[in-house]
N, C-alpha and C. Protein backbone atom coordinates (compact mmCIF):
# COMPACT_ATOMS: atom_id res chain seq x y z
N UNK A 1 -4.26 74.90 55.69
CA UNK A 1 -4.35 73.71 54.87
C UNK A 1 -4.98 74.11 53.53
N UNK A 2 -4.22 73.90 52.20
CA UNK A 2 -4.69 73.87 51.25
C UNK A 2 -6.60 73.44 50.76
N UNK A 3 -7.39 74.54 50.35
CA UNK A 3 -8.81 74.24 50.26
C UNK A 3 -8.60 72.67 49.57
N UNK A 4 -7.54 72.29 48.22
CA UNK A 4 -7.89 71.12 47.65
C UNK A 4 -7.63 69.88 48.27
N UNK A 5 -6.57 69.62 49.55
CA UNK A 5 -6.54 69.12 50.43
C UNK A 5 -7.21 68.42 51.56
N UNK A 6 -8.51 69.49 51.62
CA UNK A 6 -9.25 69.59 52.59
C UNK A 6 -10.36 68.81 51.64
N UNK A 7 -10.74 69.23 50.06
CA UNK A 7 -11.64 68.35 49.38
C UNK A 7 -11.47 66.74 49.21
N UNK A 8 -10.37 66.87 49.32
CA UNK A 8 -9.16 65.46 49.32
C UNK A 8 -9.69 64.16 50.28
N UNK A 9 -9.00 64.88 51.52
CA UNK A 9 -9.45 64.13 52.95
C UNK A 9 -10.91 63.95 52.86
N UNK A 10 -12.07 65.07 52.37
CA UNK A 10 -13.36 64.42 52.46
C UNK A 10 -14.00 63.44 51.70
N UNK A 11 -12.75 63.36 50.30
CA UNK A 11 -13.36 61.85 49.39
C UNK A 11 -12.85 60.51 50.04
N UNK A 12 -11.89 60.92 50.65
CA UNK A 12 -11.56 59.66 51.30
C UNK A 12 -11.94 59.54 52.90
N UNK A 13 -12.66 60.42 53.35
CA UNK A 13 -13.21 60.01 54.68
C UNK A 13 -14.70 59.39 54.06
N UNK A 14 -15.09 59.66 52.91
CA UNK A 14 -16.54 59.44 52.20
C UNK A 14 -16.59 57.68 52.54
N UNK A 15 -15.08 57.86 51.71
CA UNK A 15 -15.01 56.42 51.06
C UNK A 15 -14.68 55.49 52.43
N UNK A 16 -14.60 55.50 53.09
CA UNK A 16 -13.59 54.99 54.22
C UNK A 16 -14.97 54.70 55.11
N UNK A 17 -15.70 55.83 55.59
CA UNK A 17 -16.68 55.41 56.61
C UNK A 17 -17.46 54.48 56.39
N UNK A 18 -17.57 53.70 57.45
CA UNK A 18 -18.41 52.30 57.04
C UNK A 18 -19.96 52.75 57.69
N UNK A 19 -20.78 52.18 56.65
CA UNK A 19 -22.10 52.20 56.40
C UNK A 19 -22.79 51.31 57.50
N UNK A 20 -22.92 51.28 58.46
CA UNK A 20 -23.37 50.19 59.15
C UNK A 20 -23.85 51.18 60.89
N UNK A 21 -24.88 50.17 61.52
CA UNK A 21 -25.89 50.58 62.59
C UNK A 21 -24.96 50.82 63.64
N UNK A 22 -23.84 50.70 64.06
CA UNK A 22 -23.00 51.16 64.65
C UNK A 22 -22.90 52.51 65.37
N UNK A 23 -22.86 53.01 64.04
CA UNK A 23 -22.24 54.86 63.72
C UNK A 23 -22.98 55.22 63.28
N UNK A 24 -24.55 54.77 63.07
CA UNK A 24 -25.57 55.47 62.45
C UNK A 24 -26.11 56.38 63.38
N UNK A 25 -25.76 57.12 64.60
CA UNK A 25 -25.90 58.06 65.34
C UNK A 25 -25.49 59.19 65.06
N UNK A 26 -23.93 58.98 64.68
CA UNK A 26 -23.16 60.24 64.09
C UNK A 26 -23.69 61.01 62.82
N UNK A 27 -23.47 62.14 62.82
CA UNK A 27 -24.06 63.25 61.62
C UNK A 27 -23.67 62.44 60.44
N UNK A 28 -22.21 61.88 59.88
CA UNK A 28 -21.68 61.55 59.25
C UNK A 28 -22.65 60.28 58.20
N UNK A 29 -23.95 59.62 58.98
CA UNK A 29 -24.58 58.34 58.58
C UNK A 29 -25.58 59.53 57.62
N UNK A 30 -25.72 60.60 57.86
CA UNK A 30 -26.79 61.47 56.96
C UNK A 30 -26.16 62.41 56.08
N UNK A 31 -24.51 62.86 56.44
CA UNK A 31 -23.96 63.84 55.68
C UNK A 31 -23.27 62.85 54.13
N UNK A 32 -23.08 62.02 54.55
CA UNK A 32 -22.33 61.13 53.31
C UNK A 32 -23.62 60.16 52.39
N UNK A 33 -24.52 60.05 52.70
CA UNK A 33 -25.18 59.55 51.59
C UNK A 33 -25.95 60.77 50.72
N UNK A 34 -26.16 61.50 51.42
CA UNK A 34 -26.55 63.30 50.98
C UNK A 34 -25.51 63.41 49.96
N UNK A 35 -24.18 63.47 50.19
CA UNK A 35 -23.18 63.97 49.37
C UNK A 35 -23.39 63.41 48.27
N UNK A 36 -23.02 61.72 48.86
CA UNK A 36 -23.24 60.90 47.07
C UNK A 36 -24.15 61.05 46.35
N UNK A 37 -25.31 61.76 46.55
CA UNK A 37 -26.70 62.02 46.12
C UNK A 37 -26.50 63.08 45.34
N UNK A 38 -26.20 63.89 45.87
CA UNK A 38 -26.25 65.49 45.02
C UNK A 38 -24.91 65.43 44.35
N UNK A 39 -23.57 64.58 43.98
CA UNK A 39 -22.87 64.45 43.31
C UNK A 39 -23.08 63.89 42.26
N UNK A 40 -24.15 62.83 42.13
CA UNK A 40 -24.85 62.53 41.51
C UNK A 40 -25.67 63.09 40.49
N UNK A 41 -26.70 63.94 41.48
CA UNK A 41 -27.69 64.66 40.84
C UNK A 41 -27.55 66.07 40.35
N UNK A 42 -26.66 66.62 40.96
CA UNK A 42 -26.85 68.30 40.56
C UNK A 42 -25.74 68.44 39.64
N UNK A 43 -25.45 67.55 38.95
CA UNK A 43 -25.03 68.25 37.40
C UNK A 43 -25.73 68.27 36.38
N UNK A 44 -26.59 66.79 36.63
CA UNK A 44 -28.09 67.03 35.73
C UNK A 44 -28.78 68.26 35.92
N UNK A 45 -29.08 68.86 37.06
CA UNK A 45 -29.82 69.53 37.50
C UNK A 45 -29.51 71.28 37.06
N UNK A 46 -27.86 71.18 37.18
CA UNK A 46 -27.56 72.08 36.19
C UNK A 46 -27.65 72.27 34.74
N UNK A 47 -27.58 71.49 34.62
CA UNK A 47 -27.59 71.38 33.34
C UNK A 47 -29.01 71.60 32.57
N UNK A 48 -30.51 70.74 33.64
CA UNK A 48 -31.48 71.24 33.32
C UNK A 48 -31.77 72.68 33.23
N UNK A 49 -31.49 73.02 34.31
CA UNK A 49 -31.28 74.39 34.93
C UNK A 49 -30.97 75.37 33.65
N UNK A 50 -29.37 75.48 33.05
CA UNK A 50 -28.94 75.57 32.21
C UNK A 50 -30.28 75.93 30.74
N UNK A 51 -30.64 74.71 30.63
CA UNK A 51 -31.13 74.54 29.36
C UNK A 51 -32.60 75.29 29.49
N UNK A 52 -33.56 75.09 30.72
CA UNK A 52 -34.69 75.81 30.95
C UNK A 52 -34.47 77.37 31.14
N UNK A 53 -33.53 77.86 31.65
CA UNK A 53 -33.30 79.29 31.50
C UNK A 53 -32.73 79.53 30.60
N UNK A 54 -31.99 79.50 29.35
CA UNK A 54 -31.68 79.70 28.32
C UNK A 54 -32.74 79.91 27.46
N UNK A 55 -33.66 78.54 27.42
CA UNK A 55 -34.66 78.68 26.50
C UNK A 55 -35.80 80.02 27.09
N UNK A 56 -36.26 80.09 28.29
CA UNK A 56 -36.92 81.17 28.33
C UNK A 56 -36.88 82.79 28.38
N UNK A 57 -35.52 82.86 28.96
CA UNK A 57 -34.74 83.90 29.48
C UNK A 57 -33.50 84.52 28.00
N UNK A 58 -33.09 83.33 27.13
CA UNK A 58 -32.27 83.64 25.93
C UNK A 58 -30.82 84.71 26.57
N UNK A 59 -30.71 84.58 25.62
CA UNK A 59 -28.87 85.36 26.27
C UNK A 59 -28.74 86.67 26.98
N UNK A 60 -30.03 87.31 26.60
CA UNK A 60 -29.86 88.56 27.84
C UNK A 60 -29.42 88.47 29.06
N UNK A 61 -29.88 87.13 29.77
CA UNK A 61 -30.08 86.95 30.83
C UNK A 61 -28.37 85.66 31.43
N UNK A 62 -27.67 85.53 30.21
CA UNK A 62 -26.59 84.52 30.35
C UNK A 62 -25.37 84.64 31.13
N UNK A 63 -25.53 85.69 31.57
CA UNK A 63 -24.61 86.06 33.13
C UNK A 63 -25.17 84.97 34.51
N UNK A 64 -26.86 85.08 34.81
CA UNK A 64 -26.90 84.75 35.56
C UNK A 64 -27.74 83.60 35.31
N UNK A 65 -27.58 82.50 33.98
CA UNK A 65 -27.95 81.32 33.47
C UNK A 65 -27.23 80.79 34.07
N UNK A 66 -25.65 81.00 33.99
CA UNK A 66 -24.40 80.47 34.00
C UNK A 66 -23.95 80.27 35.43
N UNK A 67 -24.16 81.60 36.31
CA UNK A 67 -23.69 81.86 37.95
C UNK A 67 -24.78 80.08 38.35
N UNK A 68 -26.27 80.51 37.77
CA UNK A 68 -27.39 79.63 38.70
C UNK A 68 -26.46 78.25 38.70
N UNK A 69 -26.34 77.83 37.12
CA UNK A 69 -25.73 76.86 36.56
C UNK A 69 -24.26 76.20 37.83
N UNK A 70 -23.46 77.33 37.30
CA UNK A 70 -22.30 76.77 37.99
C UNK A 70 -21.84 76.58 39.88
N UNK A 71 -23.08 77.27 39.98
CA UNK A 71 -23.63 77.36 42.03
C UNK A 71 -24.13 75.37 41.83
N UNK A 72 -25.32 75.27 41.08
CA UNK A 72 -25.78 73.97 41.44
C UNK A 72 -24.12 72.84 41.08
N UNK A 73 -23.62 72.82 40.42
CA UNK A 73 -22.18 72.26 39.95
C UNK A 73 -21.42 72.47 41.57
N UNK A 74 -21.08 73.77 42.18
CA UNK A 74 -20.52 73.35 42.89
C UNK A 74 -21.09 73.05 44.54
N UNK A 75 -22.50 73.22 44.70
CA UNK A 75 -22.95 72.64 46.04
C UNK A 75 -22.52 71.12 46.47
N UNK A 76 -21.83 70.08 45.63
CA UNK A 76 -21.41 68.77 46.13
C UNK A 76 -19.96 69.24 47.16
N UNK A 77 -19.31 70.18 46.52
CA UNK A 77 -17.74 70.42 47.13
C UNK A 77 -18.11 70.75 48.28
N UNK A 78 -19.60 71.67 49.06
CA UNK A 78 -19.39 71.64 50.25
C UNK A 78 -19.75 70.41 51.63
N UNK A 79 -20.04 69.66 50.38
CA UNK A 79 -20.16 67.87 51.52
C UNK A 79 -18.71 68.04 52.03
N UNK A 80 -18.22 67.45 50.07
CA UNK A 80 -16.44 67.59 50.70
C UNK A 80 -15.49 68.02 51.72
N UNK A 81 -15.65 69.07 51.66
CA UNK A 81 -15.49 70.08 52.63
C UNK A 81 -15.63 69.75 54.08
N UNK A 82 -16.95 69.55 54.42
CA UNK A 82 -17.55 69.54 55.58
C UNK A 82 -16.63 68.45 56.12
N UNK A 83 -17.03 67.10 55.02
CA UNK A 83 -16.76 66.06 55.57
C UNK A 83 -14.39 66.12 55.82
N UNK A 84 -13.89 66.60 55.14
CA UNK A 84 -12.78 66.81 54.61
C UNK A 84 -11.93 67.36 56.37
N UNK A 85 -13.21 68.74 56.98
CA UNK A 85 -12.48 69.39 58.08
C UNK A 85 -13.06 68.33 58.99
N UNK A 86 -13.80 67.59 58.89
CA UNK A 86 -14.66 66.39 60.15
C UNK A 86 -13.37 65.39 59.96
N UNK A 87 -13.16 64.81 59.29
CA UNK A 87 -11.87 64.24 59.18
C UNK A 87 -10.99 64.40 60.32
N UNK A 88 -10.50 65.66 60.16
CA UNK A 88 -9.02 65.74 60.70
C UNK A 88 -9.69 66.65 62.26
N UNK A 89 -10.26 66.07 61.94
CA UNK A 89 -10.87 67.41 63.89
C UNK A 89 -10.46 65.68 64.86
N UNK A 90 -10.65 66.13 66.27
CA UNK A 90 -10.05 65.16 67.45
C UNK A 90 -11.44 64.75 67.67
N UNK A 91 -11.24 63.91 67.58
CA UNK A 91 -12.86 63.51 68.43
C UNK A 91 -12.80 63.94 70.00
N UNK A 92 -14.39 63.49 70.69
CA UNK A 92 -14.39 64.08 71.33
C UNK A 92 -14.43 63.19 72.84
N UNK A 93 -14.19 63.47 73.85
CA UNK A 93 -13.82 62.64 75.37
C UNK A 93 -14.73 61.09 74.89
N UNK A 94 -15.98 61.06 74.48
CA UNK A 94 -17.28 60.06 74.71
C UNK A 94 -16.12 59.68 73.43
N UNK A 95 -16.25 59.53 71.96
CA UNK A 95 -15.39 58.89 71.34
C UNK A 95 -14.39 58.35 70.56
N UNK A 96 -13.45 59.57 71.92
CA UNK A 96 -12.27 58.62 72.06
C UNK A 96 -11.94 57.66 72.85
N UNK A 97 -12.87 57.53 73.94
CA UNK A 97 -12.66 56.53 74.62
C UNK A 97 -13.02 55.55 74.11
N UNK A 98 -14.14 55.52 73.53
CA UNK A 98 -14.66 54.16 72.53
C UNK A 98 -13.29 53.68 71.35
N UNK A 99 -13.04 54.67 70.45
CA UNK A 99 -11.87 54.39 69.76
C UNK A 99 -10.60 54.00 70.69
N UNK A 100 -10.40 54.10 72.00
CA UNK A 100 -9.10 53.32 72.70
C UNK A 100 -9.77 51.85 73.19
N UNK A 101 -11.05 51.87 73.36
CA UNK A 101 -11.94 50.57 73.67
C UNK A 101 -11.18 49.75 72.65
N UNK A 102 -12.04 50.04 71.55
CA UNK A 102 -11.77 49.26 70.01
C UNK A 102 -10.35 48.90 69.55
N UNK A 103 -9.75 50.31 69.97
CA UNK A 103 -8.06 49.68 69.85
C UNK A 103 -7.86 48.53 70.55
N UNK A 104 -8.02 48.68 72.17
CA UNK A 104 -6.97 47.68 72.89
C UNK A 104 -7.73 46.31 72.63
N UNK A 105 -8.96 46.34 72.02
CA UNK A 105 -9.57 44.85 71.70
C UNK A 105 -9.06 44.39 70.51
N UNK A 106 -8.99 45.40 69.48
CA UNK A 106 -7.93 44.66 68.45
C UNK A 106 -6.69 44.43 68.38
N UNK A 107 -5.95 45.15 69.26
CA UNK A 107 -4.85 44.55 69.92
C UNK A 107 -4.91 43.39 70.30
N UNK A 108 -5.63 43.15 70.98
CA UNK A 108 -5.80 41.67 71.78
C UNK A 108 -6.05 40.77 70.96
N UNK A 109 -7.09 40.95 69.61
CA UNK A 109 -6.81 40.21 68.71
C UNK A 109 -5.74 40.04 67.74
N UNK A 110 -4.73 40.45 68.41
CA UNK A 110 -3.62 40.36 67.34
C UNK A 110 -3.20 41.65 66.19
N UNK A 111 -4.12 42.71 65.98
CA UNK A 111 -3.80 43.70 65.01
C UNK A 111 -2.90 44.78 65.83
N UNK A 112 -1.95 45.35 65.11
CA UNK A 112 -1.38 46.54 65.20
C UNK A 112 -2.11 47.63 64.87
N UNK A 113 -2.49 48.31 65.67
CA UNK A 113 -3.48 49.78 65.38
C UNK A 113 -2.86 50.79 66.41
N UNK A 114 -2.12 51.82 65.35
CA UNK A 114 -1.85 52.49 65.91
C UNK A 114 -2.06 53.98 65.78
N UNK A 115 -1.84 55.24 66.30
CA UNK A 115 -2.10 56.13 65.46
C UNK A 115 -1.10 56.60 65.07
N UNK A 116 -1.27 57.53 63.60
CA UNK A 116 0.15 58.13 63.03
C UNK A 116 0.61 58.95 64.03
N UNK A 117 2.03 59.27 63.82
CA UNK A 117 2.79 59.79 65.26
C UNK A 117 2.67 61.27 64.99
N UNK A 118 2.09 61.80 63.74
CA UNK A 118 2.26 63.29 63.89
C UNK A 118 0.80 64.16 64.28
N UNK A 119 -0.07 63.05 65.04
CA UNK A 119 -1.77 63.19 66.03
C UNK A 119 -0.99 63.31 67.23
N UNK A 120 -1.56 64.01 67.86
CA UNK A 120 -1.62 64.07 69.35
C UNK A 120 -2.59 63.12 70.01
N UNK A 121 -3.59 63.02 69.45
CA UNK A 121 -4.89 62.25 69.39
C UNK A 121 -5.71 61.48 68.61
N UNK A 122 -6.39 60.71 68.69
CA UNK A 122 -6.96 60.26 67.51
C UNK A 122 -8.46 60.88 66.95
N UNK A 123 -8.50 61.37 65.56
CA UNK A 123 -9.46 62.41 64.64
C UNK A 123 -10.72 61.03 63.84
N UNK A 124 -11.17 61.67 63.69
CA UNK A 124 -12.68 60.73 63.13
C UNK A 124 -12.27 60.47 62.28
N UNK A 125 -10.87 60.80 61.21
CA UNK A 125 -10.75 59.43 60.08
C UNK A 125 -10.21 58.13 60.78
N UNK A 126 -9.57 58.37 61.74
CA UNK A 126 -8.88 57.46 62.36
C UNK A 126 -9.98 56.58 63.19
N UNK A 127 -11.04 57.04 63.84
CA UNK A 127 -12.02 56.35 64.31
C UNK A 127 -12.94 55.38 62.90
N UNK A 128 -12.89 55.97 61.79
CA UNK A 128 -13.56 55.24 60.36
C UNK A 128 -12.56 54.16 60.39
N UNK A 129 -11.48 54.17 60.41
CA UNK A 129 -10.67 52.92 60.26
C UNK A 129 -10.60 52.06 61.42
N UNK A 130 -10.50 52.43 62.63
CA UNK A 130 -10.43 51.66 63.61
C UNK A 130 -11.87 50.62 63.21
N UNK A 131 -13.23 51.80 63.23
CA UNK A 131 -14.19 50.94 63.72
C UNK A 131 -14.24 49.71 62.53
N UNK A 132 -13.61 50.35 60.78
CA UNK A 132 -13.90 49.42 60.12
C UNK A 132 -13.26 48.37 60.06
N UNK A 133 -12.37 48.53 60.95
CA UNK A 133 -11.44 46.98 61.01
C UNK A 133 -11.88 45.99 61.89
N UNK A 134 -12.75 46.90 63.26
CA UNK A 134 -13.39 46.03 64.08
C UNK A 134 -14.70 45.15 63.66
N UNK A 135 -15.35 46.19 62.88
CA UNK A 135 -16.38 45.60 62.09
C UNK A 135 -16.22 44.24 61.10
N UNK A 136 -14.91 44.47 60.29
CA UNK A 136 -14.48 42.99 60.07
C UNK A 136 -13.55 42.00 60.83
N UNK A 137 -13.27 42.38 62.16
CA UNK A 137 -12.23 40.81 62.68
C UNK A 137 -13.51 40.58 63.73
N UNK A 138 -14.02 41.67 64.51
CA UNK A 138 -14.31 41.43 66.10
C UNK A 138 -15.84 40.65 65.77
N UNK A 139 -15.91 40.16 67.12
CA UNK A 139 -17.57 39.38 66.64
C UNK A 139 -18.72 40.81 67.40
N UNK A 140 -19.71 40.83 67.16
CA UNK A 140 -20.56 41.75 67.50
C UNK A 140 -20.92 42.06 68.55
N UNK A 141 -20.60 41.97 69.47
CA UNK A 141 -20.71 42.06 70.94
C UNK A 141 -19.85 42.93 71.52
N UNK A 142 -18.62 42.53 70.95
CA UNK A 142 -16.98 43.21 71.18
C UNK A 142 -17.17 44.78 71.13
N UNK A 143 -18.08 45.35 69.95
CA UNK A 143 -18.01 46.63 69.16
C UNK A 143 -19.19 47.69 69.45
């Protein structure tokens, strides 16, 4: 799978996972607000970075102003990443059974949820959507 692909799937598993006490068990409730944080912050940080070693260090040293610089720039891509191959992995026996729970109850409420036909199984983006659809039809008990 293409590396930019893989950065791809993790902006949109970012965007997709719902924020709520649910799923606040999974790694995912600590790996995705981390991400938005240091996507945030570490370009400033380079950039400080940048500007404090320049001024003390001056261009002798502008090989590895630049490496420090462009390392803090790209530590956000490995959220991406992380989150990007968490995506497309199968979940695991404990929940997928919960994600066929959640299906056949939104079934019952009337939604079509299905998985795309080229899964064998259903993968933790597919559990982000299930649960976030349950989170808005089902009443709280259901989920």
């Amino acid at each position: 799978m293409a590396l930019f692909k893989i950065f791809r799937e993790g902006w949109q598993y970012m965007k997709l996972w719902p924020n709520h006490a649910v799923v606040g068990g999974l790694p995912e409730a600590q790996v995705i607000p981390l991400t938005k944080l240091v996507t945030w912050l570490l370009p400033l940080a380079a950039v400080v970075n940048f500007a404090v070693q320049w001024t003390w260090l001056g261009s002798a040293h502008l090989g590895s102003t630049v490496a420090a610089s462009v390392f803090l720039l790209l530590l956000p891509l490995q959220g991406y990443y992380w989150l990007g191959k968490r995506a497309l992995s199968e979940l695991p026996l404990s929940l997928r059974a919960w994600y066929f729970d959640l299906q056949s109850k939104l079934q019952q409420s009337g939604m079509d949820v299905r998985l795309p036909s080229h899964r064998p199984g259903p993968c933790y983006i597919d559990l982000a959507k299930i649960v976030r659809k349950a989170l808005s039809i089902l009443p709280p008990e259901d989920y």
